[in-house]
Protein backbone atom coordinates (compact mmCIF):
# COMPACT_ATOMS: atom_id res chain seq x y z
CA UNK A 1 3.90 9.41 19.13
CA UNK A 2 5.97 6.28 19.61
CA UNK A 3 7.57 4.39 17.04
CA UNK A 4 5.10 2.44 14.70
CA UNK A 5 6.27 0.06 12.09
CA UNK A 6 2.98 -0.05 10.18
CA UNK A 7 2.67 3.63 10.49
CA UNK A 8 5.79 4.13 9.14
CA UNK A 9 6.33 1.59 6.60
CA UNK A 10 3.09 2.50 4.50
CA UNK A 11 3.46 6.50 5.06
CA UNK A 12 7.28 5.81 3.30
CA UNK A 13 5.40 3.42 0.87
CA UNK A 14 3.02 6.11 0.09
CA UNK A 15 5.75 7.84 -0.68
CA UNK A 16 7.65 5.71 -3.27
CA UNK A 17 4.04 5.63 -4.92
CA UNK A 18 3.57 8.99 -4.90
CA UNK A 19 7.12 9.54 -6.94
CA UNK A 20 6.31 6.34 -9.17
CA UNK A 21 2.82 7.64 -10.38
CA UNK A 22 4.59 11.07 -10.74
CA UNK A 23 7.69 9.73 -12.96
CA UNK A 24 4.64 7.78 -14.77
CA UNK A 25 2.47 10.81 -15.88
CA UNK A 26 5.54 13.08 -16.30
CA UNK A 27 7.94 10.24 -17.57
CA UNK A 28 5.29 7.98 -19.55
CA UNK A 29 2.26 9.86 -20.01
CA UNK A 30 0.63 6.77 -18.72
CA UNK A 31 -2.80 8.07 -16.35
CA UNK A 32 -4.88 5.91 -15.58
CA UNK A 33 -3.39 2.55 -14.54
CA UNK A 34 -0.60 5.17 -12.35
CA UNK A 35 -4.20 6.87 -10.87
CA UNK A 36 -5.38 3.40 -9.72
CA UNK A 37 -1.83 2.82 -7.86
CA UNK A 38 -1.43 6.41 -6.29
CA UNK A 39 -5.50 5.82 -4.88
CA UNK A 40 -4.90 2.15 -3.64
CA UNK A 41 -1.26 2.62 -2.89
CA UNK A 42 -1.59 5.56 -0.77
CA UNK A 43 -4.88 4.23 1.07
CA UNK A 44 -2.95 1.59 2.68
CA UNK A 45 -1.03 3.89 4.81
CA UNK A 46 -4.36 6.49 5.40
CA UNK A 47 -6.33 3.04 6.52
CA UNK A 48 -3.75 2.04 8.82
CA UNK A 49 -3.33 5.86 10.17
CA UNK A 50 -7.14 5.63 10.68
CA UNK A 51 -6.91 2.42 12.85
CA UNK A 52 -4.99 4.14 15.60
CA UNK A 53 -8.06 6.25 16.35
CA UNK A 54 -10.59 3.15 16.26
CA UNK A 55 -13.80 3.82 17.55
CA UNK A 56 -14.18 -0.30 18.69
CA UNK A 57 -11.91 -3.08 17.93
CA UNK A 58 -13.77 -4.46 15.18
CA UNK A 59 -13.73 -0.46 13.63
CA UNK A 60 -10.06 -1.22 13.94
CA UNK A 61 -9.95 -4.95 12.45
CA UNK A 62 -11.79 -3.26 9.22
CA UNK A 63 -9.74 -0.27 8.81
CA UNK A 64 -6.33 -3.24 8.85
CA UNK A 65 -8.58 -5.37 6.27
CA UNK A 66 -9.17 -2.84 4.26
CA UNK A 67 -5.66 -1.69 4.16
CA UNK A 68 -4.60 -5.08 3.32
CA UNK A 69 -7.28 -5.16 0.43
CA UNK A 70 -5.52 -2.21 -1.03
CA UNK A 71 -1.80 -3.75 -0.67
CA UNK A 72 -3.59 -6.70 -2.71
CA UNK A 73 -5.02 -4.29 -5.67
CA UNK A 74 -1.61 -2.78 -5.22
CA UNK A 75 0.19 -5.83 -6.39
CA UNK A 76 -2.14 -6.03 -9.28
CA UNK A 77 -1.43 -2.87 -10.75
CA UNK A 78 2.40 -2.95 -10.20
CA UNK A 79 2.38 -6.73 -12.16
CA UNK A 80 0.06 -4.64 -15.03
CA UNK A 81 2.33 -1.45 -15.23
CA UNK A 82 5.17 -4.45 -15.16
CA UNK A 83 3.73 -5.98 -17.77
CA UNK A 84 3.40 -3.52 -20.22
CA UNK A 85 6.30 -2.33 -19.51
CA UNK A 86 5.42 1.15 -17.89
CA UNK A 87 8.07 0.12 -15.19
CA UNK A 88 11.48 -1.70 -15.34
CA UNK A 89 11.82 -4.99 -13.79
CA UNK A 90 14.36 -3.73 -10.78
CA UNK A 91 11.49 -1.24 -10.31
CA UNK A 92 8.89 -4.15 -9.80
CA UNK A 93 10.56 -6.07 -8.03
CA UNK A 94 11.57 -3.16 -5.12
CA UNK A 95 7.99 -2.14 -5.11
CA UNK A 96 6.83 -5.34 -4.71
CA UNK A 97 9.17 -6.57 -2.03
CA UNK A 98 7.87 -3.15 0.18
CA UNK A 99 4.21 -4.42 -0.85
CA UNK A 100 4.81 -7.90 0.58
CA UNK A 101 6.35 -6.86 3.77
CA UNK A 102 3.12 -4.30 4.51
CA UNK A 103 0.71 -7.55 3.09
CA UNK A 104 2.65 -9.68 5.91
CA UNK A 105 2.31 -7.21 8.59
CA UNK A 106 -1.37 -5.96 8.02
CA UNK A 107 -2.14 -9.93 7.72
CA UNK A 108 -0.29 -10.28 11.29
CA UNK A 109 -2.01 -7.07 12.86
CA UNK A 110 -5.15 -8.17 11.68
CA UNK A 111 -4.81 -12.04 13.02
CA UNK A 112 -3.54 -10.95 16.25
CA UNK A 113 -6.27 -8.34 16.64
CA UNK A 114 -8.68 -11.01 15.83
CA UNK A 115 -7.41 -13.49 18.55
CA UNK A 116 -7.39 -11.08 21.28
């Protein structure tokens, strides 16, 4: 398969929240706002996967929307686990920066596959 920058920026995003929810159960013993991340976190990337094997375009359009939903809840429960200080500020702020490029991408896919 040929080089995909969606693809591959939310599988490697799944990734970093795969290791952050484990260093939260293992490291913090914090469950349930880390469960909510991994299941929203990792959907983004298994949405987007999903898309490439669209039954119609607008199959497609709602598999991108709904990935984009998810990088939205995403940002919610990094600013929570932020907030109560679950994770450290550089921590935040490099998840969130790799959130906001996949929001900005999924919003472009989704607007271009609208317009075509």
């Amino acid at each position: 398969m040929k080089d995909n920058v969606i693809l591959d920026k939310s599988f490697a995003f799944a990734v970093r929240i795969v290791n952050l929810y484990k260093y939260l159960t293992e490291q913090k013993k914090e469950y349930v706002m880390s469960k909510q991340l991994l299941r929203s976190g990792t959907s983004i990337g298994a949405n987007t996967a999903e898309a490439q094997r669209a039954q119609s375009k607008p199959d497609f359009i709602s598999k991108m929307s709904i990935a984009l939903k998810e990088s939205y809840e995403v940002d919610y429960w990094l600013r929570l686990l932020w907030a109560t200080e679950y994770i450290e500020e550089n921590a935040y702020k490099s998840m969130r920066d790799d959130n906001e490029e996949l929001i900005s991408l999924l919003m472009a896919i989704s607007k271009s596959a609208k317009n075509n």
